[in-house]
Protein backbone atom coordinates (compact mmCIF):
# COMPACT_ATOMS: atom_id res chain seq x y z
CA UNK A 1 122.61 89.15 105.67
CA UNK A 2 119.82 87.31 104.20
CA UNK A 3 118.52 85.71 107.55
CA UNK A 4 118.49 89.84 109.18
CA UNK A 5 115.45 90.48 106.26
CA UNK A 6 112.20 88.01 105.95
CA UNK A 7 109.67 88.78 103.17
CA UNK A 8 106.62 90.02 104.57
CA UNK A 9 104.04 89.31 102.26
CA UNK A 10 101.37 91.55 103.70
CA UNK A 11 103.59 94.28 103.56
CA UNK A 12 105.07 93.13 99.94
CA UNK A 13 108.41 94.20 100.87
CA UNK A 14 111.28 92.40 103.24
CA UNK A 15 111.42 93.59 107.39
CA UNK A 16 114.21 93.17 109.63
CA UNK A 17 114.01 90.18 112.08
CA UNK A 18 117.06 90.49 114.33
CA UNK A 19 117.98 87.88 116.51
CA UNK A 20 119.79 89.95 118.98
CA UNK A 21 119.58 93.87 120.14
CA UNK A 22 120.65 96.08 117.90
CA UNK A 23 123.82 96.77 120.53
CA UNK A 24 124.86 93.44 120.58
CA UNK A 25 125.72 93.49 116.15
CA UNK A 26 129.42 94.97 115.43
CA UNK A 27 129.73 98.22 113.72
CA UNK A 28 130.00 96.80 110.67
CA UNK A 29 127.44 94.21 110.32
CA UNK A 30 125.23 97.40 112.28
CA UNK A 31 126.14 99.62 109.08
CA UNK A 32 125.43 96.36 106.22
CA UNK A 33 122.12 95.84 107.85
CA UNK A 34 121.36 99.81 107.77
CA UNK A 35 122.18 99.64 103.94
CA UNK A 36 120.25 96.79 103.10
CA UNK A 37 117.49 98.83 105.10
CA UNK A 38 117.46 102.18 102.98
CA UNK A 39 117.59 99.72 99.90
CA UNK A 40 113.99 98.07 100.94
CA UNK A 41 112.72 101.78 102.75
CA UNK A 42 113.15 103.01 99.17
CA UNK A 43 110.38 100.61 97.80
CA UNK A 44 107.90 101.33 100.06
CA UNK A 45 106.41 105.07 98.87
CA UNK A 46 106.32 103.34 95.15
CA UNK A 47 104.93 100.07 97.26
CA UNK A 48 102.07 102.75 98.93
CA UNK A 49 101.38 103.91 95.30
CA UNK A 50 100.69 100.92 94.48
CA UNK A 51 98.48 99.99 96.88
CA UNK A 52 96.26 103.39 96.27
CA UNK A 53 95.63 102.67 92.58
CA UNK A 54 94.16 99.41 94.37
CA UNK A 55 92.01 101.37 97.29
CA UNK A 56 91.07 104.16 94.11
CA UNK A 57 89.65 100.68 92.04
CA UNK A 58 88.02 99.56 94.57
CA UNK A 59 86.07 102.67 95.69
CA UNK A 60 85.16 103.30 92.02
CA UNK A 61 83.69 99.93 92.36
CA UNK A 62 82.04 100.44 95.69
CA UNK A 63 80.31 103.87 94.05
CA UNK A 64 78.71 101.35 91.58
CA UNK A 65 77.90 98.55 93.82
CA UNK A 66 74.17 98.08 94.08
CA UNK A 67 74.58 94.97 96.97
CA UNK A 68 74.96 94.92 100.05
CA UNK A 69 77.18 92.07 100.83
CA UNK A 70 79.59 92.72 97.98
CA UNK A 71 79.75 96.94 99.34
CA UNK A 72 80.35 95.60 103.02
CA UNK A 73 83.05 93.17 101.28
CA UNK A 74 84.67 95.95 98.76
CA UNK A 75 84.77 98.21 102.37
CA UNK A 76 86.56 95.77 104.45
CA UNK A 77 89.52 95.22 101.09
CA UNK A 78 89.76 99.01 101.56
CA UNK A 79 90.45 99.27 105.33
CA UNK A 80 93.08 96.15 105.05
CA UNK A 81 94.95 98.11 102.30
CA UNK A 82 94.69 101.23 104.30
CA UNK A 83 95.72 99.18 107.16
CA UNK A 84 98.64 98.24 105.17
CA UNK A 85 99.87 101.57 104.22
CA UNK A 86 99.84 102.57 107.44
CA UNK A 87 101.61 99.56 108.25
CA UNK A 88 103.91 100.64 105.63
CA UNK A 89 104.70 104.41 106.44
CA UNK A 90 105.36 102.84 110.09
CA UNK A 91 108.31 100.90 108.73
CA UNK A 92 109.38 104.04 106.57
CA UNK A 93 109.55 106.07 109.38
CA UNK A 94 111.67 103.30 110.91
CA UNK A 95 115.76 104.45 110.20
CA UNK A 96 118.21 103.16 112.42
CA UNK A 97 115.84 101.98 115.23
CA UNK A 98 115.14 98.72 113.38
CA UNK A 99 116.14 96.54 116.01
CA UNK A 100 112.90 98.42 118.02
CA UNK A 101 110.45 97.32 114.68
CA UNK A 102 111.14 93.42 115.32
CA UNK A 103 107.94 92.30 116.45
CA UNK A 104 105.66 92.82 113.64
């Protein structure tokens, strides 16, 4: 079961990575894979939490910023963590058409 999840660090949290289509898995190992699923799918709105106390910081410090090049920086970490929660939401909307979510 290990090799059907892969840490994404991005993301923070594991993704399927299924070798086959989802058709070709037996019921069973179809319904172990769907558990270990809702087990990681339940970290992700605390994961997105998390990741908005970061964006918040950051645009506190942005509202402060007096240069430039350090704004322009503080703006692109801001649209990669937004980026990433909409990466993440993506995957929570993602239930038992994993095998579709493979590529990323």
């Amino acid at each position: 079961m290990q090799n059907m999840f892969l840490y994404n660090k991005r993301l923070g949290i594991s993704i399927p990575v299924l070798a086959h289509s989802w058709n070709e898995y037996t019921p069973a190992l179809q319904e172990e894979i769907l558990i270990q699923w809702e087990e990681i799918r339940g970290l992700i709105p605390d994961r997105i939490a998390e990741i908005e106390r970061k964006i918040n910081n950051k645009q506190a410090a942005l509202e402060e910023e007096d240069n430039f090049q350090k704004s322009c920086q503080l703006n692109e970490e801001i649209a990669e963590l937004a980026s990433i929660i909409n990466d993440l939401w993506i995957w929570y909307r993602t239930d038992q058409d994993i095998s579709a979510k493979t590529h990323l």
